[in-house]
N, C-alpha and C. Protein backbone atom coordinates (compact mmCIF):
# COMPACT_ATOMS: atom_id res chain seq x y z
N UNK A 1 82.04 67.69 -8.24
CA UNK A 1 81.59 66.64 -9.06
C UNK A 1 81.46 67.10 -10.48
N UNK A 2 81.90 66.23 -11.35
CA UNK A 2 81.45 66.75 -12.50
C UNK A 2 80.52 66.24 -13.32
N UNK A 3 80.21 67.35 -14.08
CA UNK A 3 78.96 66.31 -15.02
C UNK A 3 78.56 65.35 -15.17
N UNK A 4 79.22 64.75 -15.81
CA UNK A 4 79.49 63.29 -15.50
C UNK A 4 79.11 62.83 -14.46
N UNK A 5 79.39 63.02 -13.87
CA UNK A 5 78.91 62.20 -12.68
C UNK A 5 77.83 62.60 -11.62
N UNK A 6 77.50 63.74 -12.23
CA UNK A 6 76.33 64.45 -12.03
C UNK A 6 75.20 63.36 -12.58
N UNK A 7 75.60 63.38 -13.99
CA UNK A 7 74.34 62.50 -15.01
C UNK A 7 73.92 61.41 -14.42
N UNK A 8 74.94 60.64 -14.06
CA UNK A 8 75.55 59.46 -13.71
C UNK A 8 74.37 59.29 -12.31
N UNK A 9 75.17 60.38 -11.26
CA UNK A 9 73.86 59.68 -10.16
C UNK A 9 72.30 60.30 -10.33
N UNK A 10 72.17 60.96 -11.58
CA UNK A 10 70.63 61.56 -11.79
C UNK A 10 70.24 60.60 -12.55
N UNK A 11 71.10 59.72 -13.34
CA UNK A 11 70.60 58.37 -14.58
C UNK A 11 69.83 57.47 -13.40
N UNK A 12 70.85 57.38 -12.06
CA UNK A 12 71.33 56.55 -11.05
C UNK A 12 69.67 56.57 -10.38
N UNK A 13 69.86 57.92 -9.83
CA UNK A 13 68.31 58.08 -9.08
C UNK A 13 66.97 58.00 -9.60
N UNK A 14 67.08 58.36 -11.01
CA UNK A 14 65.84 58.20 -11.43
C UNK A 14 65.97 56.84 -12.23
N UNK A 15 66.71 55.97 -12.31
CA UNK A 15 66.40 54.67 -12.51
C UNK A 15 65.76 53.92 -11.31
N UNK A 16 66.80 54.23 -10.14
CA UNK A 16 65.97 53.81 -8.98
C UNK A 16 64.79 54.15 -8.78
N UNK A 17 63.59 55.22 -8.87
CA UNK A 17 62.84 55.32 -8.56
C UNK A 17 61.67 54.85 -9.95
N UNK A 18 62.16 54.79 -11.12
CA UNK A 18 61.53 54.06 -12.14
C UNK A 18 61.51 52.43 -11.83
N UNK A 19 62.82 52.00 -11.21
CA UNK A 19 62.40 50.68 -10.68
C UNK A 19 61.75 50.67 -9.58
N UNK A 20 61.65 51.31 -8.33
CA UNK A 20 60.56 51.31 -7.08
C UNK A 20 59.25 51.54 -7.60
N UNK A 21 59.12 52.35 -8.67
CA UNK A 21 57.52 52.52 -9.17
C UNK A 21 57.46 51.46 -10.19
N UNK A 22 58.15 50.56 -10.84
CA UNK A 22 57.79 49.34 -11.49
C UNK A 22 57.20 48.30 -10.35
N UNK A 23 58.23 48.27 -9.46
CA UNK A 23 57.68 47.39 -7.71
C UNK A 23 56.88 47.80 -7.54
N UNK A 24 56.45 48.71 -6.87
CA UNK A 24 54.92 49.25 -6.54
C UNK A 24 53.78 48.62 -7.38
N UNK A 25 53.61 49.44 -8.48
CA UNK A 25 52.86 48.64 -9.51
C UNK A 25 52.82 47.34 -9.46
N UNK A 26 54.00 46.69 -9.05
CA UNK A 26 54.25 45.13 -9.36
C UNK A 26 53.31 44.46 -8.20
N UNK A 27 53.63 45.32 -7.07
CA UNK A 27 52.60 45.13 -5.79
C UNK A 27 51.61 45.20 -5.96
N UNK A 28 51.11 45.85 -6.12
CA UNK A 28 49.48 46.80 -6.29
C UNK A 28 48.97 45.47 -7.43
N UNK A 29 49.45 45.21 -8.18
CA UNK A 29 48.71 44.43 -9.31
C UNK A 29 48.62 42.81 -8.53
N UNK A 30 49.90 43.05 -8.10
CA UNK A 30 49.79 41.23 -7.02
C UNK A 30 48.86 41.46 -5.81
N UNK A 31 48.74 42.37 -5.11
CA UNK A 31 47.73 42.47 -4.57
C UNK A 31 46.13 42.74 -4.61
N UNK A 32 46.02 43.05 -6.28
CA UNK A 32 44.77 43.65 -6.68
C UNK A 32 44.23 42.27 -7.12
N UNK A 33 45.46 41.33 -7.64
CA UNK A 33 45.43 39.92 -8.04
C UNK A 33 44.88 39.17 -6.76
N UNK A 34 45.35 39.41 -5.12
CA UNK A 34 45.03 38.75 -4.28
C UNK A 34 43.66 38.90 -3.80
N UNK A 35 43.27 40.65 -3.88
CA UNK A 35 42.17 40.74 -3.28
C UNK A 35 40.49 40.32 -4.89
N UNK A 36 41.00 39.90 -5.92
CA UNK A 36 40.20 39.04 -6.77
C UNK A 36 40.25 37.44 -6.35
N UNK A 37 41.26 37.23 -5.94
CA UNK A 37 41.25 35.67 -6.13
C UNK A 37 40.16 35.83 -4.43
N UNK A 38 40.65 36.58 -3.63
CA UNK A 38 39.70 36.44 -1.79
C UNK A 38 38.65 36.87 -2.45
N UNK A 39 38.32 37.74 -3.39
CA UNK A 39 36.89 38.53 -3.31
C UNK A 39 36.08 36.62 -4.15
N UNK A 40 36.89 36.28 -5.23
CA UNK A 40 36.40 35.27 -5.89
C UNK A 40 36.23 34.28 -4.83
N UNK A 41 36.78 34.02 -4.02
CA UNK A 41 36.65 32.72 -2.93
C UNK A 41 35.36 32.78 -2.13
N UNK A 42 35.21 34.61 -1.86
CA UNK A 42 34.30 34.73 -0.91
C UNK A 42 33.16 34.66 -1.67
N UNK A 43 32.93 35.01 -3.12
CA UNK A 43 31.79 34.85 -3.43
C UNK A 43 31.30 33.54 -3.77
N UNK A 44 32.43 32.20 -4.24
CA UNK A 44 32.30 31.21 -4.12
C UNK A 44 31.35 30.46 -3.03
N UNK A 45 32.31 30.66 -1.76
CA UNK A 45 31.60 30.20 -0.46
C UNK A 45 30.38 30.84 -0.12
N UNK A 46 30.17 32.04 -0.40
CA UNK A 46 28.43 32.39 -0.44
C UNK A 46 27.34 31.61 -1.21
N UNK A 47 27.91 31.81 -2.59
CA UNK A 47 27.01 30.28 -3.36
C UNK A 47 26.75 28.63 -2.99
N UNK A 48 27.86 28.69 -2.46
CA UNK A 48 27.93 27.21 -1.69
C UNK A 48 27.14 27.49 -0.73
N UNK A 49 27.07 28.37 0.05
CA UNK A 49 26.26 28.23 1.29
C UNK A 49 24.74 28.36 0.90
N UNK A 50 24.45 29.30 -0.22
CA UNK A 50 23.18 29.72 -0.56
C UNK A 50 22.52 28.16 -1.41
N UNK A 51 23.93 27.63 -1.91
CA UNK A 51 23.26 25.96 -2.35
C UNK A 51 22.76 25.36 -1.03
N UNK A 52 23.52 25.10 0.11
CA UNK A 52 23.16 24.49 1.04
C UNK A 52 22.31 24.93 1.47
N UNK A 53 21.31 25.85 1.43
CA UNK A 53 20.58 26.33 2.27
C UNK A 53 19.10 25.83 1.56
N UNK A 54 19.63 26.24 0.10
CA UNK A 54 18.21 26.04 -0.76
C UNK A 54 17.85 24.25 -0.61
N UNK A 55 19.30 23.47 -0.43
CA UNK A 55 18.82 22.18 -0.74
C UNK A 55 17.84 21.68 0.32
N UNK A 56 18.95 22.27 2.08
CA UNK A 56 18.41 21.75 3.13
C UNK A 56 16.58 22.51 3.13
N UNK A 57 16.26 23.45 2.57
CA UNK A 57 14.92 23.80 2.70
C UNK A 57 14.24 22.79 1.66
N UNK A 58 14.75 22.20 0.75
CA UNK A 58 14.22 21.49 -0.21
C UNK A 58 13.78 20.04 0.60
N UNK A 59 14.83 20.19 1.31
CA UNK A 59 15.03 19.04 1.70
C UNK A 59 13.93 18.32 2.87
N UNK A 60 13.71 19.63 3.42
CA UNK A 60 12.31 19.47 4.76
C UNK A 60 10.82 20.29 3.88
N UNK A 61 11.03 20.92 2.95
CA UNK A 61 9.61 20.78 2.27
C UNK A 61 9.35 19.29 2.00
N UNK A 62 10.25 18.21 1.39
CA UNK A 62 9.92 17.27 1.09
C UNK A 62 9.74 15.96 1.74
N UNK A 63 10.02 16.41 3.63
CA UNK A 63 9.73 15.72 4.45
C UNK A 63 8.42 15.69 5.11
N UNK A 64 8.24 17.20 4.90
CA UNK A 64 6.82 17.91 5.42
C UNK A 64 6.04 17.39 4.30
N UNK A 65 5.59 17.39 3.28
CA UNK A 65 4.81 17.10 2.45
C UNK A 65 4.63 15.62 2.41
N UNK A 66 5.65 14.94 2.72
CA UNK A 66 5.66 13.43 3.01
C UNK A 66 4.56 13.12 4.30
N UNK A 67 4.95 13.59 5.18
CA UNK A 67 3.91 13.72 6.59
C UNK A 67 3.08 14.05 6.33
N UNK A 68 2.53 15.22 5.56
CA UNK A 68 1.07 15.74 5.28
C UNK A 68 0.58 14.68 4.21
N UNK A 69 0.94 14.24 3.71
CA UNK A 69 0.20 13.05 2.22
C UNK A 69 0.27 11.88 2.81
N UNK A 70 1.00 11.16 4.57
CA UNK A 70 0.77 10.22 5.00
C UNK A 70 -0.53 10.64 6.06
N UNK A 71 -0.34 11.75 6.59
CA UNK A 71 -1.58 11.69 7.70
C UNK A 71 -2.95 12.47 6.86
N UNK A 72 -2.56 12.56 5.72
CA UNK A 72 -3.89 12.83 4.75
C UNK A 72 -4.57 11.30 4.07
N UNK A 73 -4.07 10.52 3.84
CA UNK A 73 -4.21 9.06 3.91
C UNK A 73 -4.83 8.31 4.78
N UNK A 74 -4.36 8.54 6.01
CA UNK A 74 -4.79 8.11 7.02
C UNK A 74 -6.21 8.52 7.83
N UNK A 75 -6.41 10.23 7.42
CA UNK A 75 -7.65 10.78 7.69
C UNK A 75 -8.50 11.07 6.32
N UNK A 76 -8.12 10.02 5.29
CA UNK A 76 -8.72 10.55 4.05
C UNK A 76 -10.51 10.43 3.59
N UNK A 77 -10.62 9.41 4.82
CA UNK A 77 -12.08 8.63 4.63
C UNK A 77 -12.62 9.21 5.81
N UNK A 78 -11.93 10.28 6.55
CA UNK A 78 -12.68 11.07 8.07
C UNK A 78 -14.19 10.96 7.77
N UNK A 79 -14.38 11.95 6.58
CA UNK A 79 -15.89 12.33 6.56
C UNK A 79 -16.49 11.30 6.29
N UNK A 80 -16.43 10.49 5.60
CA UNK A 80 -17.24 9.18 4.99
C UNK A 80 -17.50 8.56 6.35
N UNK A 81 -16.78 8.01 7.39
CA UNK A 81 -16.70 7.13 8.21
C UNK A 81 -17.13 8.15 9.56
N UNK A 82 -16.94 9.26 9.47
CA UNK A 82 -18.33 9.86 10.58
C UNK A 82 -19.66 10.04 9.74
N UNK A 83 -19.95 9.83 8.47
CA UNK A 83 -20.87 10.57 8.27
C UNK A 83 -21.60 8.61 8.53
N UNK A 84 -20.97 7.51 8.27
CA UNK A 84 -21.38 6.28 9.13
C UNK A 84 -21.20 5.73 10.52
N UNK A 85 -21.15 6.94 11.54
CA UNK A 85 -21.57 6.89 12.60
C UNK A 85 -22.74 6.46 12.94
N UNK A 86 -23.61 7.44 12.71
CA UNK A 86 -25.34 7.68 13.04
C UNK A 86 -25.38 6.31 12.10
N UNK A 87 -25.83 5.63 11.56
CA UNK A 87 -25.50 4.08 11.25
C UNK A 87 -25.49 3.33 12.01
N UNK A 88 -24.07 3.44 12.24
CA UNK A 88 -24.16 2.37 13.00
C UNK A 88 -24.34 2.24 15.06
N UNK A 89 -24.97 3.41 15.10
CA UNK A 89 -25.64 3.59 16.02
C UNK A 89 -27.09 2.95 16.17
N UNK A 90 -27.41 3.50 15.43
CA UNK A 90 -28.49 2.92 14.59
C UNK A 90 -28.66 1.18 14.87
N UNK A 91 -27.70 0.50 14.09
CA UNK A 91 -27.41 -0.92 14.10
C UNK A 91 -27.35 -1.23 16.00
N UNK A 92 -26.93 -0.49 16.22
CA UNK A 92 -26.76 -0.97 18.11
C UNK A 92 -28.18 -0.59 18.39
N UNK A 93 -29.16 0.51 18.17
CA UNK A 93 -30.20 0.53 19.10
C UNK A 93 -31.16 -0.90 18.24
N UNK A 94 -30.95 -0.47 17.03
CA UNK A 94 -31.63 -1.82 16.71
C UNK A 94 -31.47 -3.80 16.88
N UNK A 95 -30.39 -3.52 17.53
CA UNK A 95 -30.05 -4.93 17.72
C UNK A 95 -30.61 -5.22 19.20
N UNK A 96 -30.33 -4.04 19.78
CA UNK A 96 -31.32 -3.96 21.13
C UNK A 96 -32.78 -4.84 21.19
N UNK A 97 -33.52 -3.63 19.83
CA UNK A 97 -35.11 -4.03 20.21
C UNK A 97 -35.24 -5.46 19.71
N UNK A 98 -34.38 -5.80 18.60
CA UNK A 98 -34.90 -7.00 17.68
C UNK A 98 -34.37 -8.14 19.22
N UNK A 99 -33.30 -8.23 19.79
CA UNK A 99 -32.81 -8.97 20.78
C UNK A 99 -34.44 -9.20 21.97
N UNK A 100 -34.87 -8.04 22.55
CA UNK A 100 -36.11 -7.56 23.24
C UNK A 100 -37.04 -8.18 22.97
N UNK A 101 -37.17 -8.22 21.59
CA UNK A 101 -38.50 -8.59 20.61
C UNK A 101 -38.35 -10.13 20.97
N UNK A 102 -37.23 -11.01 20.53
CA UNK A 102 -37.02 -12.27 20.65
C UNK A 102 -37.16 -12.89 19.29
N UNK A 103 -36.80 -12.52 18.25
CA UNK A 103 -36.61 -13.06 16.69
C UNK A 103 -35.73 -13.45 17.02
N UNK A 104 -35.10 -14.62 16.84
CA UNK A 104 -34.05 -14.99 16.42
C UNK A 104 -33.14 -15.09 15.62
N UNK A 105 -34.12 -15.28 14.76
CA UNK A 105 -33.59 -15.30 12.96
C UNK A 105 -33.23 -13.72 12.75
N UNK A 106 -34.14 -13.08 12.69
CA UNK A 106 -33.85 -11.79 12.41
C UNK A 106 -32.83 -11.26 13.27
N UNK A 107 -32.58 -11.38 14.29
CA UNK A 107 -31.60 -10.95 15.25
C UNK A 107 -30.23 -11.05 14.45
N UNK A 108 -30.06 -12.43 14.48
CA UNK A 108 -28.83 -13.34 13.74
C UNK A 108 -28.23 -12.25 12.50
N UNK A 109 -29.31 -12.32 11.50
CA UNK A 109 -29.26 -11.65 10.37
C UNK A 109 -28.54 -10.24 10.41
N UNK A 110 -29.39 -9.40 11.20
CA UNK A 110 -28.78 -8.00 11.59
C UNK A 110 -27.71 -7.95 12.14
N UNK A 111 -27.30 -8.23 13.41
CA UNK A 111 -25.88 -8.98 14.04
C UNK A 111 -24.45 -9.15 12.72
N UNK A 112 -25.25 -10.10 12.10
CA UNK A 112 -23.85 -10.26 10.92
C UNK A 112 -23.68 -9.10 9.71
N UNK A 113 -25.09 -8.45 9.57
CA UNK A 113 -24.57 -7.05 8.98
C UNK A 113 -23.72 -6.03 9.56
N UNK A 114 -24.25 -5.90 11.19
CA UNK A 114 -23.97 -5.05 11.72
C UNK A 114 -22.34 -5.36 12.13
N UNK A 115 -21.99 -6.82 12.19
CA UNK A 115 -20.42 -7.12 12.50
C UNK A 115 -19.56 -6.55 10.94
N UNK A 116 -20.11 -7.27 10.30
CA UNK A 116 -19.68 -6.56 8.74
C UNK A 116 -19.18 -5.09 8.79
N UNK A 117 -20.07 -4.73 8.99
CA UNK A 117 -19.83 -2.91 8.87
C UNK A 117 -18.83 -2.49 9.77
N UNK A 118 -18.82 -2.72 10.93
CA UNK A 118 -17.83 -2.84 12.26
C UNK A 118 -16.71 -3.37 11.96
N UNK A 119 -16.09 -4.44 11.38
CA UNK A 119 -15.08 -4.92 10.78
C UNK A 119 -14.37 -4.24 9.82
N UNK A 120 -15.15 -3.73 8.98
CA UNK A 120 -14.97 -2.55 7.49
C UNK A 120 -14.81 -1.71 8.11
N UNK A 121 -14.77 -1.13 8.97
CA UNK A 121 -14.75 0.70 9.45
C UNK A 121 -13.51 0.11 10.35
N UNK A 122 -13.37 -0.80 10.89
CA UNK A 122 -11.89 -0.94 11.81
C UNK A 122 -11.31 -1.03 10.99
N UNK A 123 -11.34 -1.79 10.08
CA UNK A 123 -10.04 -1.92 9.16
C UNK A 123 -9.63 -0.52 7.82
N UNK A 124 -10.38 0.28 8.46
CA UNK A 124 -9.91 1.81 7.81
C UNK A 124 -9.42 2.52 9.24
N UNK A 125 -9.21 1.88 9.99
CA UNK A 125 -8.93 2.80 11.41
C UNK A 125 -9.90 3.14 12.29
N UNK A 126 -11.12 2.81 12.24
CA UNK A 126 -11.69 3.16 13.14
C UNK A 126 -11.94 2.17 14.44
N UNK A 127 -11.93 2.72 16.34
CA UNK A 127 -11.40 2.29 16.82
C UNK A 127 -13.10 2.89 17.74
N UNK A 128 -13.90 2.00 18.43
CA UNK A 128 -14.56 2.60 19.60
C UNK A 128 -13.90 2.68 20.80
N UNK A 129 -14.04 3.94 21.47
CA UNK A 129 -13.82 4.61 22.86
C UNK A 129 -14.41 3.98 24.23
N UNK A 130 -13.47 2.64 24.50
CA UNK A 130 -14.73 1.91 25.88
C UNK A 130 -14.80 2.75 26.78
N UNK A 131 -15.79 2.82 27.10
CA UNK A 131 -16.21 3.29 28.39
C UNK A 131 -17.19 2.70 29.90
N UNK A 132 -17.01 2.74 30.52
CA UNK A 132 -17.53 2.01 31.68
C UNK A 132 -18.49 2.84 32.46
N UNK A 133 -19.22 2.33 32.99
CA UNK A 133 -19.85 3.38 34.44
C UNK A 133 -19.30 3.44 35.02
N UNK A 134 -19.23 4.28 35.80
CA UNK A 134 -18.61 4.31 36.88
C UNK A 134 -17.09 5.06 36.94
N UNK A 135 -16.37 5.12 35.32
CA UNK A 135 -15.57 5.76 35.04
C UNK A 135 -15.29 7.03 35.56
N UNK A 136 -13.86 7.95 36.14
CA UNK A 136 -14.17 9.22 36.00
C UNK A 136 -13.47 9.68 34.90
N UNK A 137 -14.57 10.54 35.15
CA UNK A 137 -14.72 11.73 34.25
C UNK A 137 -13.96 12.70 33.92
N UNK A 138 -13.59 12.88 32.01
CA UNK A 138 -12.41 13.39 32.22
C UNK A 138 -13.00 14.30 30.81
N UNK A 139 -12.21 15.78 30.91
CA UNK A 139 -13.16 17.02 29.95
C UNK A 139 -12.82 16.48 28.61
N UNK A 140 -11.49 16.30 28.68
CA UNK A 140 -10.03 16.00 27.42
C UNK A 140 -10.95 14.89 26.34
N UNK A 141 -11.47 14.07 27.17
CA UNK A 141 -11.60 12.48 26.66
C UNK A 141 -13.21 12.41 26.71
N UNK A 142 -14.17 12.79 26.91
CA UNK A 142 -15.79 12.33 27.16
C UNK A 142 -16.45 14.25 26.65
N UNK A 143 -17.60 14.58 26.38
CA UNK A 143 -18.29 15.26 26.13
C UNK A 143 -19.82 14.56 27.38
N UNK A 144 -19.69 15.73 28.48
CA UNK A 144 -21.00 15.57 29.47
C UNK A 144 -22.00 15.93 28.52
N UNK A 145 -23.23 15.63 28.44
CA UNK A 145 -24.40 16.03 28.09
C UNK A 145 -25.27 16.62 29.14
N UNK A 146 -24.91 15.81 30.51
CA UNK A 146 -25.58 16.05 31.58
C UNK A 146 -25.33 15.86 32.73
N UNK A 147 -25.83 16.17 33.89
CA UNK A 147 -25.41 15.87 35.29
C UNK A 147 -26.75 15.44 35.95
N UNK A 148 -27.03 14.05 36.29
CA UNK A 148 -27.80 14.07 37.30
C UNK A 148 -27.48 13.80 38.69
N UNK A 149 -28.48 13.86 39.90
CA UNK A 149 -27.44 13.17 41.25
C UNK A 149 -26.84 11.74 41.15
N UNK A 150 -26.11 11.55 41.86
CA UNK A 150 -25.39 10.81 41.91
C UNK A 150 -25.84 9.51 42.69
N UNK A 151 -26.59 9.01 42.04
CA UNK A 151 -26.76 7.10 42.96
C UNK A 151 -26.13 7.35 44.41
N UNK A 152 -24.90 7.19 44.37
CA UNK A 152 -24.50 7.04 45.55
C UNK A 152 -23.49 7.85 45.38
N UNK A 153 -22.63 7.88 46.58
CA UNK A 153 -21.37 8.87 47.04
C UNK A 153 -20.36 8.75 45.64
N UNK A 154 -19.98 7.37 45.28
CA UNK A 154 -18.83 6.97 44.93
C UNK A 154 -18.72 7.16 43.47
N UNK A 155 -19.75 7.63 42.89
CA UNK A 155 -20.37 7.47 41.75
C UNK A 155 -20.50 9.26 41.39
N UNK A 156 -20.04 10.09 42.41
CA UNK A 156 -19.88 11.48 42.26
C UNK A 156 -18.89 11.98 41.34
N UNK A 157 -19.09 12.68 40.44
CA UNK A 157 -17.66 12.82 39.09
C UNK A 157 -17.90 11.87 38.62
N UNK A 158 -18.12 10.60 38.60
CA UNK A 158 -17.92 9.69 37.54
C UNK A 158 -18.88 9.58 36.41
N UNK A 159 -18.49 8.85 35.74
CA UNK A 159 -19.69 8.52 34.59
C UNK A 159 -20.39 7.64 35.06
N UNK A 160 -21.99 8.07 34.85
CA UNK A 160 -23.12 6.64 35.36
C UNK A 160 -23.98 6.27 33.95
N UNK A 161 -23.78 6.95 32.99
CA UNK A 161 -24.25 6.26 31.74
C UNK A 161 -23.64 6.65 30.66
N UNK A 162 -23.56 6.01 29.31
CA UNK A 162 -23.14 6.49 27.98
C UNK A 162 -24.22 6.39 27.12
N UNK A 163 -24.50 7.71 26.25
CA UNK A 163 -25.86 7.80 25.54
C UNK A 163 -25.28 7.81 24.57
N UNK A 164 -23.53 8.03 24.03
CA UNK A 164 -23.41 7.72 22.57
C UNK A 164 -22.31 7.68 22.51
N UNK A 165 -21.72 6.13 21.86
CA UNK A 165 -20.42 6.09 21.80
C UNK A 165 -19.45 7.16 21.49
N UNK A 166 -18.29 7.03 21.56
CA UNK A 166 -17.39 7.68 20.88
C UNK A 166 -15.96 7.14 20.17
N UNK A 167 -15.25 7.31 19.13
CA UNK A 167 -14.43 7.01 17.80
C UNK A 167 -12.90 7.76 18.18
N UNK A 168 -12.24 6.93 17.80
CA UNK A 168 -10.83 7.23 17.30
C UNK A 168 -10.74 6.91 16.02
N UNK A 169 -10.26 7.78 14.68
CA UNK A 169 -9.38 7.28 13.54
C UNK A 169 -8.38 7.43 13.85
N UNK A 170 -6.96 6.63 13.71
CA UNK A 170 -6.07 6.53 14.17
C UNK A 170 -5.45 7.28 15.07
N UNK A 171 -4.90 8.10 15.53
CA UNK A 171 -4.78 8.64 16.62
C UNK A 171 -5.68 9.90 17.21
N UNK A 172 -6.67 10.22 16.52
CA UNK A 172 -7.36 11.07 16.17
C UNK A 172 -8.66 10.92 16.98
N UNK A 173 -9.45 11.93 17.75
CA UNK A 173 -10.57 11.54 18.03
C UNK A 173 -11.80 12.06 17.44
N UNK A 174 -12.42 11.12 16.27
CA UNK A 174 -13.40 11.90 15.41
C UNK A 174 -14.99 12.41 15.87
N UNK A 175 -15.06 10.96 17.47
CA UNK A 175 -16.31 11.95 18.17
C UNK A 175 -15.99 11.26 19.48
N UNK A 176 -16.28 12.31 20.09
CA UNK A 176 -16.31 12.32 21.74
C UNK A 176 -17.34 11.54 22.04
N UNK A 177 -17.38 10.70 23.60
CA UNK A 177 -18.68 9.75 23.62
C UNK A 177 -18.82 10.92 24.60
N UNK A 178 -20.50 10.74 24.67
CA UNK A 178 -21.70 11.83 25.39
C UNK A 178 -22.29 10.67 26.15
N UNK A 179 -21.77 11.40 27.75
CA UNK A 179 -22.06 10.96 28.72
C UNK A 179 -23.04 11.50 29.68
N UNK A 180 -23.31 10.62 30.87
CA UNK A 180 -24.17 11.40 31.87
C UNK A 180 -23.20 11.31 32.99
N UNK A 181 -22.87 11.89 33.59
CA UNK A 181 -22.43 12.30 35.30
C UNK A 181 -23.00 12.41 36.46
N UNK A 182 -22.40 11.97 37.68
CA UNK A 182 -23.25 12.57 38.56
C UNK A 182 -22.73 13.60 39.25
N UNK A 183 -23.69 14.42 40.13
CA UNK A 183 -23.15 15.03 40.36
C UNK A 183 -22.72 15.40 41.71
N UNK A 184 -22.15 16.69 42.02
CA UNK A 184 -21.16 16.36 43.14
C UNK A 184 -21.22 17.09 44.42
């Protein structure tokens, strides 16, 4: 071979490998290009998710706080309206004696206060707990005060008197009625 053509395939080879290392590079940069545009996507979709996450928590704080400011509403007058319990307990033993006594007038009088007040406290939610004699007896729902024997058989576990009503505010039970039992 001669010179020439010596040069020729050394021009030859090292052009080729000046163009395979232009490719390479050409790669490496299209791929350095690909793994920015995936790295950019992935950090995209992390923000998106970290939006969704913050909204949906936004989203049930502001359901929860809705529930707590409706059943705070609803129990907002609790204390006021037990602390007019003993009241209107009160109004029942007294409608008793004045009834006993035989006033009429005065009876009448007290009666329509005492419906008054009873009307006003239902219409904030408050609800009395009927109870019967003879009822049984249940831990969940009544507060025993006491046990005496039992009248008769049938009347064992059950309730044989109520010494003090008991209240619901709306679903709520603000006092247990205090009963007597017999016993068993």
């Amino acid at each position: 071979m001669s010179k020439k053509d010596k040069n020729k395939n050394t021009s030859s080879d090292e052009l080729d490998q000046i163009l395979d290392q232009d490719v390479a590079v050409d790669q490496q940069e299209e791929a350095s290009k690909e793994t920015d545009l995936e790295k950019a996507q992935r950090e995209l979709q992390e923000e998106k998710d970290k939006f969704l996450r913050l909204f949906a928590e936004f989203e049930n704080f502001k359901k929860r706080t809705s529930r707590e400011r409706v059943e705070l509403f609803k129990t907002a007058g609790e204390e006021v309206i037990q602390s007019l319990l003993p009241v209107l307990d009160d109004f029942d033993r007294a409608l008793k004696e004045i009834d006993r006594a035989g006033d009429d007038g005065l009876f009448e009088g007290v009666t329509l206060i005492h419906n008054k007040l009873k009307e006003t406290l239902k219409s904030k939610g408050l609800q009395p707990i009927e109870i019967a004699a003879g009822t049984t007896f249940d831990a969940d729902l009544h507060e025993a005060v006491t046990q005496i024997p039992a009248p008769t058989d049938d009347l064992k576990g059950k309730i044989i008197d109520v010494i003090e009503k008991g209240y619901t505010l709306g679903d709520k039970i603000i006092r247990y009625p205090k009963v007597v039992i017999g016993q068993q």
